[in-house]
N, C-alpha and C. Protein backbone atom coordinates (compact mmCIF):
# COMPACT_ATOMS: atom_id res chain seq x y z
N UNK A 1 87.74 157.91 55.62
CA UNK A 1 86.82 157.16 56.45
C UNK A 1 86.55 155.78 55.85
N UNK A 2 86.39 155.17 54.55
CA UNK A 2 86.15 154.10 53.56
C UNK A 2 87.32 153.57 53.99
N UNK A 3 88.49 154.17 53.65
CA UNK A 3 90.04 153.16 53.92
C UNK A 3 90.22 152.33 55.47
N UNK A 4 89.77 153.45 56.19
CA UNK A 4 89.68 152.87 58.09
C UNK A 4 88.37 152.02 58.04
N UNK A 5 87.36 152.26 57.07
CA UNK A 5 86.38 150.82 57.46
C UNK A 5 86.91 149.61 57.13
N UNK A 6 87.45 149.81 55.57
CA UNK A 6 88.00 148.79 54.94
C UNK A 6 89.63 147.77 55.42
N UNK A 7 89.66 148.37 56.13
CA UNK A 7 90.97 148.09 56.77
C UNK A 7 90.61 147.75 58.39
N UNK A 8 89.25 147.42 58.83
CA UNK A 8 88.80 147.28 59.88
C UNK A 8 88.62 145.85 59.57
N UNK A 9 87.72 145.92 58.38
CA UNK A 9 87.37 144.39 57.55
C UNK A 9 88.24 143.71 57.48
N UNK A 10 89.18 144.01 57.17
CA UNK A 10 90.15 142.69 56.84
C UNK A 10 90.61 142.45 57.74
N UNK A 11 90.95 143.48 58.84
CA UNK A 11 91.71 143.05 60.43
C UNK A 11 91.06 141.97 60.66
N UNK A 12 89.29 142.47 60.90
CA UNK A 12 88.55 141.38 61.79
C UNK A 12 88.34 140.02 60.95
N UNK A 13 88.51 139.60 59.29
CA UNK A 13 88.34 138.57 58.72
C UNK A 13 89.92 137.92 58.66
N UNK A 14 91.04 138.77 58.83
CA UNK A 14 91.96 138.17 59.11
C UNK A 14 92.06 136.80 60.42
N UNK A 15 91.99 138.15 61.63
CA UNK A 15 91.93 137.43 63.20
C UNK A 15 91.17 136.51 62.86
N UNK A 16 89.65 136.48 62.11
CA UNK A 16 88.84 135.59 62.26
C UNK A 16 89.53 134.30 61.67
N UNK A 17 90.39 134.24 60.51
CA UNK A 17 90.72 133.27 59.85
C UNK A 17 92.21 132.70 60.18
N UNK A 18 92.99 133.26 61.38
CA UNK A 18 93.81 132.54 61.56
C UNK A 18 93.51 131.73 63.06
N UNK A 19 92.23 132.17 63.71
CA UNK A 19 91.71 131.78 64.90
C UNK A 19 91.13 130.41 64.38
N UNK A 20 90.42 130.47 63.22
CA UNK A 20 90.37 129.28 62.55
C UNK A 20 91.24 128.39 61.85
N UNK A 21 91.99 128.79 61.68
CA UNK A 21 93.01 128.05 61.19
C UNK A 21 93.65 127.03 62.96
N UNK A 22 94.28 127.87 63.60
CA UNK A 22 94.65 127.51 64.93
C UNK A 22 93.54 126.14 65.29
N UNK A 23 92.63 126.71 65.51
CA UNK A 23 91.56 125.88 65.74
C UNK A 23 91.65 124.46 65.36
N UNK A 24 91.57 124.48 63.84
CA UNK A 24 91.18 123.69 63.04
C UNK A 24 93.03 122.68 63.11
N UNK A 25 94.03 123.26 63.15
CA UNK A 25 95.07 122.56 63.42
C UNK A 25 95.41 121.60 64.85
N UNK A 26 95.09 122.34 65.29
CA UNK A 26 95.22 121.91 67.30
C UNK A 26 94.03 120.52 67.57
N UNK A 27 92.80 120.79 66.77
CA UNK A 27 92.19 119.70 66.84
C UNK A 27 92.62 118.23 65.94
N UNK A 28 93.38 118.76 64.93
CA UNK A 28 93.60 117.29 63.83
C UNK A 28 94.90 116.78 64.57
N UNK A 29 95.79 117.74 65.72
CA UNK A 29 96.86 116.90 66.07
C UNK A 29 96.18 115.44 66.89
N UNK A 30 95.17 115.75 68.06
CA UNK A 30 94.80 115.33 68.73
C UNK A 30 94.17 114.00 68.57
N UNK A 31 94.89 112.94 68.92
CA UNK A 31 93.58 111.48 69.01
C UNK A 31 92.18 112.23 69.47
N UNK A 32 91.15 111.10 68.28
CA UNK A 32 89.97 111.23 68.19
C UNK A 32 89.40 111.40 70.09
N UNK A 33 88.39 112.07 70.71
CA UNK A 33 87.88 111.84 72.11
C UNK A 33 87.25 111.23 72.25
N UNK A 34 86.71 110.50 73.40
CA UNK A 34 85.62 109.34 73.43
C UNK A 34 83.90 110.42 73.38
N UNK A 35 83.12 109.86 73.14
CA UNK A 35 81.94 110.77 73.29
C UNK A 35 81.35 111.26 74.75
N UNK A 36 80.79 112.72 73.89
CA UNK A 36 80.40 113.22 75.34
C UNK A 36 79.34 114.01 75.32
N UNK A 37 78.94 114.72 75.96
CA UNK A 37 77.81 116.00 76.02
C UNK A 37 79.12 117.34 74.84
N UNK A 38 78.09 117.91 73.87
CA UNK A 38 78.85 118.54 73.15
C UNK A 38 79.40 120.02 73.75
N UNK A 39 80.30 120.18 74.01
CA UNK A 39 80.99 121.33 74.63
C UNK A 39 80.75 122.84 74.16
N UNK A 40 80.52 123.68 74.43
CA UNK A 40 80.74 125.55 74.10
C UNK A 40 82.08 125.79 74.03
N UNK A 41 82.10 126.73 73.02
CA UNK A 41 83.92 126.90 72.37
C UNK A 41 84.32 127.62 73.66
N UNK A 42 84.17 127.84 74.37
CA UNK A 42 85.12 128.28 75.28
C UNK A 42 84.98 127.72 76.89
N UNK A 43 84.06 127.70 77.49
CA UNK A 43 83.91 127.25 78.55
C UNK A 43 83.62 125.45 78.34
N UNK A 44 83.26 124.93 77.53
CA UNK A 44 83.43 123.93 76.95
C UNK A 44 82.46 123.11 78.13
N UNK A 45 82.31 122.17 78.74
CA UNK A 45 80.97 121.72 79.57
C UNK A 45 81.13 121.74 81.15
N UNK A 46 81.94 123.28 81.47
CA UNK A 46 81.96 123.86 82.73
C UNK A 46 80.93 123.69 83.24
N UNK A 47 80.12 124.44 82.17
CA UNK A 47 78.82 124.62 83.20
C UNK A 47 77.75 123.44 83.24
N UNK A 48 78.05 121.99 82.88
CA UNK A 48 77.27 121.03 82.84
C UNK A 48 77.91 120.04 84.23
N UNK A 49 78.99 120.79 84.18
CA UNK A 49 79.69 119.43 85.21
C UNK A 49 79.09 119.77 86.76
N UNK A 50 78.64 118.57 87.21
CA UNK A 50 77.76 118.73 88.35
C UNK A 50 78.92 118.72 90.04
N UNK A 51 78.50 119.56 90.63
CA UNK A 51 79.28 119.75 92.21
C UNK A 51 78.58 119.30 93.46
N UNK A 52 77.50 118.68 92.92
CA UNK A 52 76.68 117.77 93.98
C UNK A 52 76.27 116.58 93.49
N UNK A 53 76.64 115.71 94.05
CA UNK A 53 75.61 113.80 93.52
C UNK A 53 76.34 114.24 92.14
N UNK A 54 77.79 114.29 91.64
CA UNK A 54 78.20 113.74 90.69
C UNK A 54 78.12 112.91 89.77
N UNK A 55 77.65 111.84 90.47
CA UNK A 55 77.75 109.90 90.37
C UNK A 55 76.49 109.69 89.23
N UNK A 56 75.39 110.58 89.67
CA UNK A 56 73.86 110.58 89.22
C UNK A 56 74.30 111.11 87.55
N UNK A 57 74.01 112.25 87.68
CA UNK A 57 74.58 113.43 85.87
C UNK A 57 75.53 112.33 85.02
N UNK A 58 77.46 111.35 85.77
CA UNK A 58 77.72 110.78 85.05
C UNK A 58 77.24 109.03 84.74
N UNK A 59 75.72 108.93 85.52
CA UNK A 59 74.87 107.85 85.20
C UNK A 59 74.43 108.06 83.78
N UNK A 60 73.69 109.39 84.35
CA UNK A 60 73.10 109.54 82.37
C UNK A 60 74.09 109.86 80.97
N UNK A 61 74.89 110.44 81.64
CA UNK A 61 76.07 110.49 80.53
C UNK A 61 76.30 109.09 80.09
N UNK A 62 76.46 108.21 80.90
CA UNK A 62 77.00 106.68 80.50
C UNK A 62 75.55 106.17 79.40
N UNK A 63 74.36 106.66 79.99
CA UNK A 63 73.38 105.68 79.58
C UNK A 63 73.57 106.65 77.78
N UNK A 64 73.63 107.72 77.48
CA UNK A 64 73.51 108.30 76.62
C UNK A 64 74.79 108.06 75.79
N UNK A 65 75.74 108.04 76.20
CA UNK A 65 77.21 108.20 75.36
C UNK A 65 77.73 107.08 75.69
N UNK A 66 77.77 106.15 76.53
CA UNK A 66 78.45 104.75 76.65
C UNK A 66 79.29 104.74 78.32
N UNK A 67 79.98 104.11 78.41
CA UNK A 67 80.93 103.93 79.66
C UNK A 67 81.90 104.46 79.82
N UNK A 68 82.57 105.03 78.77
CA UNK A 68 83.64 106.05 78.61
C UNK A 68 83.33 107.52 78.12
N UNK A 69 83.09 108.51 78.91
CA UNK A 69 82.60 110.43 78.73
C UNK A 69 83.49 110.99 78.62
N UNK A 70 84.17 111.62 77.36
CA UNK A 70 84.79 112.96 77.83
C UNK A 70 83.77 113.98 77.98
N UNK A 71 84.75 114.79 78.54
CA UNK A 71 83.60 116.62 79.11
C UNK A 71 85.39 117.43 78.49
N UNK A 72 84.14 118.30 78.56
CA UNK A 72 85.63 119.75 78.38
C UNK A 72 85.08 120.80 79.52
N UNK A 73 86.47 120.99 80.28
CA UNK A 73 86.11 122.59 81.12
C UNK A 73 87.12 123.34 80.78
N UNK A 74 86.90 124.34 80.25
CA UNK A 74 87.45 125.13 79.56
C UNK A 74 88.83 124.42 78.98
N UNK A 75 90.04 124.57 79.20
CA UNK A 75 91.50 123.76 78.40
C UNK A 75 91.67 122.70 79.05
N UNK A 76 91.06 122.12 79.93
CA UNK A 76 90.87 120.79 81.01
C UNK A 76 89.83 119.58 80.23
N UNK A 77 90.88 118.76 79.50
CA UNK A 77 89.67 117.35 79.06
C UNK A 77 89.79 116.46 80.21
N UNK A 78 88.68 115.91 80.50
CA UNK A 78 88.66 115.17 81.46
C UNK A 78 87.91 113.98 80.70
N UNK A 79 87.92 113.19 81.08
CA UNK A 79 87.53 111.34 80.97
C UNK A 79 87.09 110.87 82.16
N UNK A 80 85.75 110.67 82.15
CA UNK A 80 84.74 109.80 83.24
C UNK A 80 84.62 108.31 82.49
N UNK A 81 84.75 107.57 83.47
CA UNK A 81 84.62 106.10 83.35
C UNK A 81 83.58 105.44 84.11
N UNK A 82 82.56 104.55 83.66
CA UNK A 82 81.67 104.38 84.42
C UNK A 82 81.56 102.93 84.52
N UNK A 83 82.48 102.32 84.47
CA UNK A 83 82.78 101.45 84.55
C UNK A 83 84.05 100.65 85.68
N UNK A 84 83.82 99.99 86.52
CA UNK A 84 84.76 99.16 87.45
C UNK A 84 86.02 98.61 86.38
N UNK A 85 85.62 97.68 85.48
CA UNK A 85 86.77 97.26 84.60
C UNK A 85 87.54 98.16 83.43
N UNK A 86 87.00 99.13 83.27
CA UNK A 86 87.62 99.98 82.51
C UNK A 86 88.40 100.80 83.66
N UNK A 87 87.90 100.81 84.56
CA UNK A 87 89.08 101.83 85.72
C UNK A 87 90.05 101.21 86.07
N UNK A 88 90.20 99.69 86.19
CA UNK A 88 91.03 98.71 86.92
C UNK A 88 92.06 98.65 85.32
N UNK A 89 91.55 98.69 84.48
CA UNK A 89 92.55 98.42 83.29
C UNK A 89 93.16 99.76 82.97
N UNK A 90 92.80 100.74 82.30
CA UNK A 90 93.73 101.93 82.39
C UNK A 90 94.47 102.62 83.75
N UNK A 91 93.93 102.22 85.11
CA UNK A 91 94.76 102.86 86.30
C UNK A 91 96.02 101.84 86.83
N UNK A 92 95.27 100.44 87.01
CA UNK A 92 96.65 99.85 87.50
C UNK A 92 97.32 98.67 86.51
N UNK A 93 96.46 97.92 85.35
CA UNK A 93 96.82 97.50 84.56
C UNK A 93 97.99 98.14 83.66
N UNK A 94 97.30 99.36 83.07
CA UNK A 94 97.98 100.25 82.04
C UNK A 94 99.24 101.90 82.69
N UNK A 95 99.20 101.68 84.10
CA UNK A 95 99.64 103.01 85.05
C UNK A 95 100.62 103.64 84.68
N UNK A 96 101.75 102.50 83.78
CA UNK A 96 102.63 103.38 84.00
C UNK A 96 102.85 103.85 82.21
N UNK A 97 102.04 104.01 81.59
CA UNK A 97 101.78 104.72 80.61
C UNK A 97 101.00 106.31 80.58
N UNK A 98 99.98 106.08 81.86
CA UNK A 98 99.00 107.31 82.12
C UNK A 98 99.48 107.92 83.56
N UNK A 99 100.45 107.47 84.70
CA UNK A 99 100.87 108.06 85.37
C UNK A 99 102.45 109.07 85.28
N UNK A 100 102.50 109.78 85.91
CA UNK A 100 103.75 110.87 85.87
C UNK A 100 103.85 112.27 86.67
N UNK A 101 104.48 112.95 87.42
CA UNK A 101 104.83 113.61 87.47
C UNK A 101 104.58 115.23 86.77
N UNK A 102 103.67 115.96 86.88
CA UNK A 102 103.45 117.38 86.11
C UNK A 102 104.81 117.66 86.23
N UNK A 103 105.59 118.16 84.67
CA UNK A 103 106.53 118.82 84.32
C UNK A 103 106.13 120.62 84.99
N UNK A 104 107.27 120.65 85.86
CA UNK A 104 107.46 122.47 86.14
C UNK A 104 108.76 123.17 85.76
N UNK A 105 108.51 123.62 84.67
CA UNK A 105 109.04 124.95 84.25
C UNK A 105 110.49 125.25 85.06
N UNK A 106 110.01 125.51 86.27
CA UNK A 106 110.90 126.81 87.47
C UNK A 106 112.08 125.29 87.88
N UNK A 107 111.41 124.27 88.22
CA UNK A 107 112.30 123.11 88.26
C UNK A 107 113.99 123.32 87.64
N UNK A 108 113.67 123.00 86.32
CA UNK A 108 114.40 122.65 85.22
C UNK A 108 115.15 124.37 85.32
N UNK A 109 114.72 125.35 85.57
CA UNK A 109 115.18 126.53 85.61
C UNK A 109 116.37 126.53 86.54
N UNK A 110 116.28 126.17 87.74
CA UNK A 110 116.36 126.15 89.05
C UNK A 110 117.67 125.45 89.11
N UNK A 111 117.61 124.25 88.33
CA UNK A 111 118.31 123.11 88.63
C UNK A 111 118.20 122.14 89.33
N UNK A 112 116.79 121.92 90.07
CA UNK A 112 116.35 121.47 91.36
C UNK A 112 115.41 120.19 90.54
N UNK A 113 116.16 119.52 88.80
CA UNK A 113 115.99 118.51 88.36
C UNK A 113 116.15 117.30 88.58
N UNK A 114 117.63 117.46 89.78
CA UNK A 114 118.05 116.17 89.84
C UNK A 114 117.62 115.64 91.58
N UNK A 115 116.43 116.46 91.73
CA UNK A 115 115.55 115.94 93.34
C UNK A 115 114.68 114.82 92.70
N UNK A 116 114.63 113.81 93.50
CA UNK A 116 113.48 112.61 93.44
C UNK A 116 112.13 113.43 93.49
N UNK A 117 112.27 114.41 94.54
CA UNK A 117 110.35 114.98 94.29
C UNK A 117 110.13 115.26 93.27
N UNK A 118 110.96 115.66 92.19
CA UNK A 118 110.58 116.40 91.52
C UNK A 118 110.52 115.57 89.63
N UNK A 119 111.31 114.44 90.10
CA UNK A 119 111.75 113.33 88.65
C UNK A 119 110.48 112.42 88.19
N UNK A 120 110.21 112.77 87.03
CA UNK A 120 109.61 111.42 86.49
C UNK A 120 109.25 110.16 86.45
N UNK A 121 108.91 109.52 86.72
CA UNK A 121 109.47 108.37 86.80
C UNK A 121 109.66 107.60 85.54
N UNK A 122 110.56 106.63 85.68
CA UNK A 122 111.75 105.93 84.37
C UNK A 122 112.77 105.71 85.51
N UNK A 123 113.83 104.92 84.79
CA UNK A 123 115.06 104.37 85.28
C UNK A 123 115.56 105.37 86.48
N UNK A 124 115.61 106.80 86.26
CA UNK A 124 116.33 107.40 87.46
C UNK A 124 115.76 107.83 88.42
N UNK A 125 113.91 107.69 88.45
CA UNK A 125 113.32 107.77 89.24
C UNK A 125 113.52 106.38 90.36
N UNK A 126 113.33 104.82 89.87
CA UNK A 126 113.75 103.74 90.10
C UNK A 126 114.95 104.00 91.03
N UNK A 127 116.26 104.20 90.51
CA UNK A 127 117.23 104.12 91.22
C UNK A 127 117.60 105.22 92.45
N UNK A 128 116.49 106.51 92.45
CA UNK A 128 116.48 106.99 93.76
C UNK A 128 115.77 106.78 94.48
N UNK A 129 114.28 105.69 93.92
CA UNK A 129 113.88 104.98 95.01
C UNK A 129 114.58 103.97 95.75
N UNK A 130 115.20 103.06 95.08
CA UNK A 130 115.92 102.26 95.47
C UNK A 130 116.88 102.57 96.85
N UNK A 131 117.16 103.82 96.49
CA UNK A 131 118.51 104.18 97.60
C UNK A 131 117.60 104.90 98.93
N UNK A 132 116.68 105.30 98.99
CA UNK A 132 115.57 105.89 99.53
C UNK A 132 115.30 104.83 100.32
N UNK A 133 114.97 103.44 100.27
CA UNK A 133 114.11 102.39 100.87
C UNK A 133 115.22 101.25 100.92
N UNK A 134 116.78 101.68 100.48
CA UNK A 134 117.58 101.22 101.32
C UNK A 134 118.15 102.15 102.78
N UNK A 135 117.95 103.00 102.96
CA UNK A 135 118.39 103.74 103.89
C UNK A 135 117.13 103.83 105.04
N UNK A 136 115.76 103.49 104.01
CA UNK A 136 115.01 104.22 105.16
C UNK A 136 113.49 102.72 105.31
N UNK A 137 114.09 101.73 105.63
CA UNK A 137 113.34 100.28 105.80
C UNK A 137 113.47 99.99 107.05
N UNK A 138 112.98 99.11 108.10
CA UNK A 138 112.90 99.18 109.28
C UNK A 138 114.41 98.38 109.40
N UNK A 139 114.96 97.43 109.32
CA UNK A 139 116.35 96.89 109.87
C UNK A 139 117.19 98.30 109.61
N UNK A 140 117.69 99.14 108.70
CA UNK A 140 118.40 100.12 108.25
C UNK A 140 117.81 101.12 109.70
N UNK A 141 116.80 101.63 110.26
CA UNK A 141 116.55 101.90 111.22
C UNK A 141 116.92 101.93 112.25
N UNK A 142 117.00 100.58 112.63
CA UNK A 142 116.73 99.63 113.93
C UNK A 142 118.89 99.96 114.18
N UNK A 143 119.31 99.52 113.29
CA UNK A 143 120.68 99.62 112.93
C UNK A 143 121.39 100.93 113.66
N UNK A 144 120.75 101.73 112.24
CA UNK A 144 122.06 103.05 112.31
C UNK A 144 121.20 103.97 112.86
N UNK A 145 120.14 104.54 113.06
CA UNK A 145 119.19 105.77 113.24
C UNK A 145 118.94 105.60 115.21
N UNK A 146 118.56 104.14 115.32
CA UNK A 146 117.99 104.11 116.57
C UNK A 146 118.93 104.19 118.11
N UNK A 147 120.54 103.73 117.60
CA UNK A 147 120.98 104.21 118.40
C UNK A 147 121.42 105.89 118.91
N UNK A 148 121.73 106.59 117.71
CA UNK A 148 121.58 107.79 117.68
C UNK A 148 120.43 108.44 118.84
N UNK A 149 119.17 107.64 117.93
CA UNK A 149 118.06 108.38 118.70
C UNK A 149 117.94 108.39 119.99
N UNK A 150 118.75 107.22 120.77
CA UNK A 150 118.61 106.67 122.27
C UNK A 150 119.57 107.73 123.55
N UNK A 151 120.84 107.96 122.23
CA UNK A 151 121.65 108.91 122.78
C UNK A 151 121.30 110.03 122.93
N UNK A 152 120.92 110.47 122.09
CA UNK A 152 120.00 112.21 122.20
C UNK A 152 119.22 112.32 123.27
N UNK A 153 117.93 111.28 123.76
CA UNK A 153 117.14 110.88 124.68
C UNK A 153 118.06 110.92 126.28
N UNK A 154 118.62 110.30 126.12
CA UNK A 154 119.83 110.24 127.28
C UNK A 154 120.05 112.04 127.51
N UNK A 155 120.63 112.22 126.49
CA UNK A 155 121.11 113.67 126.88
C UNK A 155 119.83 114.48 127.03
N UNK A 156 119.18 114.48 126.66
CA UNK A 156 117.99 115.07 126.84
C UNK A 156 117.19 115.17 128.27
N UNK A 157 117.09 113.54 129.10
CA UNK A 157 117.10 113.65 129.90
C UNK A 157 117.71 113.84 131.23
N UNK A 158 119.21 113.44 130.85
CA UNK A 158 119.90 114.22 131.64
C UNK A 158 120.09 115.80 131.76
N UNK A 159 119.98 116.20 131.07
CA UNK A 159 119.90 117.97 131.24
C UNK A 159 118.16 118.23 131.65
N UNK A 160 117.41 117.79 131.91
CA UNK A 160 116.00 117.82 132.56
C UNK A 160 115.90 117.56 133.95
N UNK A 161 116.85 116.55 134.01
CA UNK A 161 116.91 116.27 135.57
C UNK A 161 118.53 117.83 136.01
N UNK A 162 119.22 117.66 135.71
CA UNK A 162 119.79 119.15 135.86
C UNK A 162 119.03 120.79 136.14
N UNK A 163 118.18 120.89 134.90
CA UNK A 163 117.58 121.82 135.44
C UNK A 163 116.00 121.83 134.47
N UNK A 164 115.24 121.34 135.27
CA UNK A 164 114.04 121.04 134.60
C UNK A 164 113.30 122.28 134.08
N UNK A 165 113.77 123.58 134.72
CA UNK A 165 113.10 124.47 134.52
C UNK A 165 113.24 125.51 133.10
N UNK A 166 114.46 125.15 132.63
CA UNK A 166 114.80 124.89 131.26
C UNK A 166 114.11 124.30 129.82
N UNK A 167 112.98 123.25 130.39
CA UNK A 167 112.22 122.42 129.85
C UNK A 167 112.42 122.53 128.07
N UNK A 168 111.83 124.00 127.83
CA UNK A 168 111.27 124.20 126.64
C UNK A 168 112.65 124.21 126.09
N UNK A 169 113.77 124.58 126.49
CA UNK A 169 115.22 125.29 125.80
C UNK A 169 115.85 123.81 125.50
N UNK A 170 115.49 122.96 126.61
CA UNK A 170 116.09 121.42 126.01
C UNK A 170 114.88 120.64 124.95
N UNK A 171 114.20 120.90 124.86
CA UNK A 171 113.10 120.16 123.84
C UNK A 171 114.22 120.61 122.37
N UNK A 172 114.26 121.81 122.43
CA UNK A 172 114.98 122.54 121.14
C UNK A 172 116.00 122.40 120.95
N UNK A 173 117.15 121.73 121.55
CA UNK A 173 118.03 121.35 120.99
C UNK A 173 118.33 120.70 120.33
């Protein structure tokens, strides 16, 4: 019975000390956070973040911690800005450092890497826009798409005047 207590102890001061360890590593990778309301180790300031009149709660955050808040909800850091010029400089000044694409897993699995929905943007995102908004700009339209479309219309209405009662079976073709 002494050996199963004693061997209970060290389980739980083990777990305890590599949970700390983890801890204590995962935070020193991380750039310093801007200040905020201090978080709970696990739900972290879920339960402070407001779901009505937002605007008000990150007033006092600003007046208390400055113009820049982080919050933590649970593994979600978020960054409130309370500021007009600090939003205009990190969103469209600085964008294409803080904008991108969420990496998915099943993607890259799939093979379904080399779709524009699904690419990064960088150089090969660029060059399938490029081919995208050469094909699909109003002269490129007007060109190759619109006569197509005029012909279909034609046939369309000629088989209506044939047999109108058909209606729905020619919409679907």
């Amino acid at each position: 019975m002494g050996d199963l207590l004693l061997s209970l102890v060290y389980l739980s001061l083990t777990i305890t000390l590599i949970f700390l360890l983890i801890h204590l590593s995962s935070s020193s990778l991380h750039p310093p956070y801007p200040p905020g309301p201090k978080p709970s180790l696990i739900s972290g300031n879920a339960r402070e973040l407001p779901t009505v009149l937002p605007w008000l709660k990150y007033g006092e955050w600003a007046k208390e911690y400055g113009d820049i808040v982080h919050v933590r909800a649970y593994n979600q850091h978020i960054v409130i800005l309370n500021n007009a010029k600090d939003a205009v400089t990190l969103f469209e000044k600085r964008s294409r450092i803080y904008s991108d694409r969420p990496k998915m897993a099943v993607v890259d699995l799939t093979g379904w890497n080399f779709n524009a929905a699904f690419l990064g943007y960088g150089d090969e995102w660029r060059r399938h826009r490029r081919l995208f908004q050469q094909g699909l700009n109003k002269n490129e339209i007007a060109t190759m798409h619109e006569p197509v479309q005029i012909v279909k219309v034609h046939e369309l209405l000629h088989r209506l005047l044939i047999s109108p009662e058909d209606f729905v079976a020619h919409i679907r073709k």
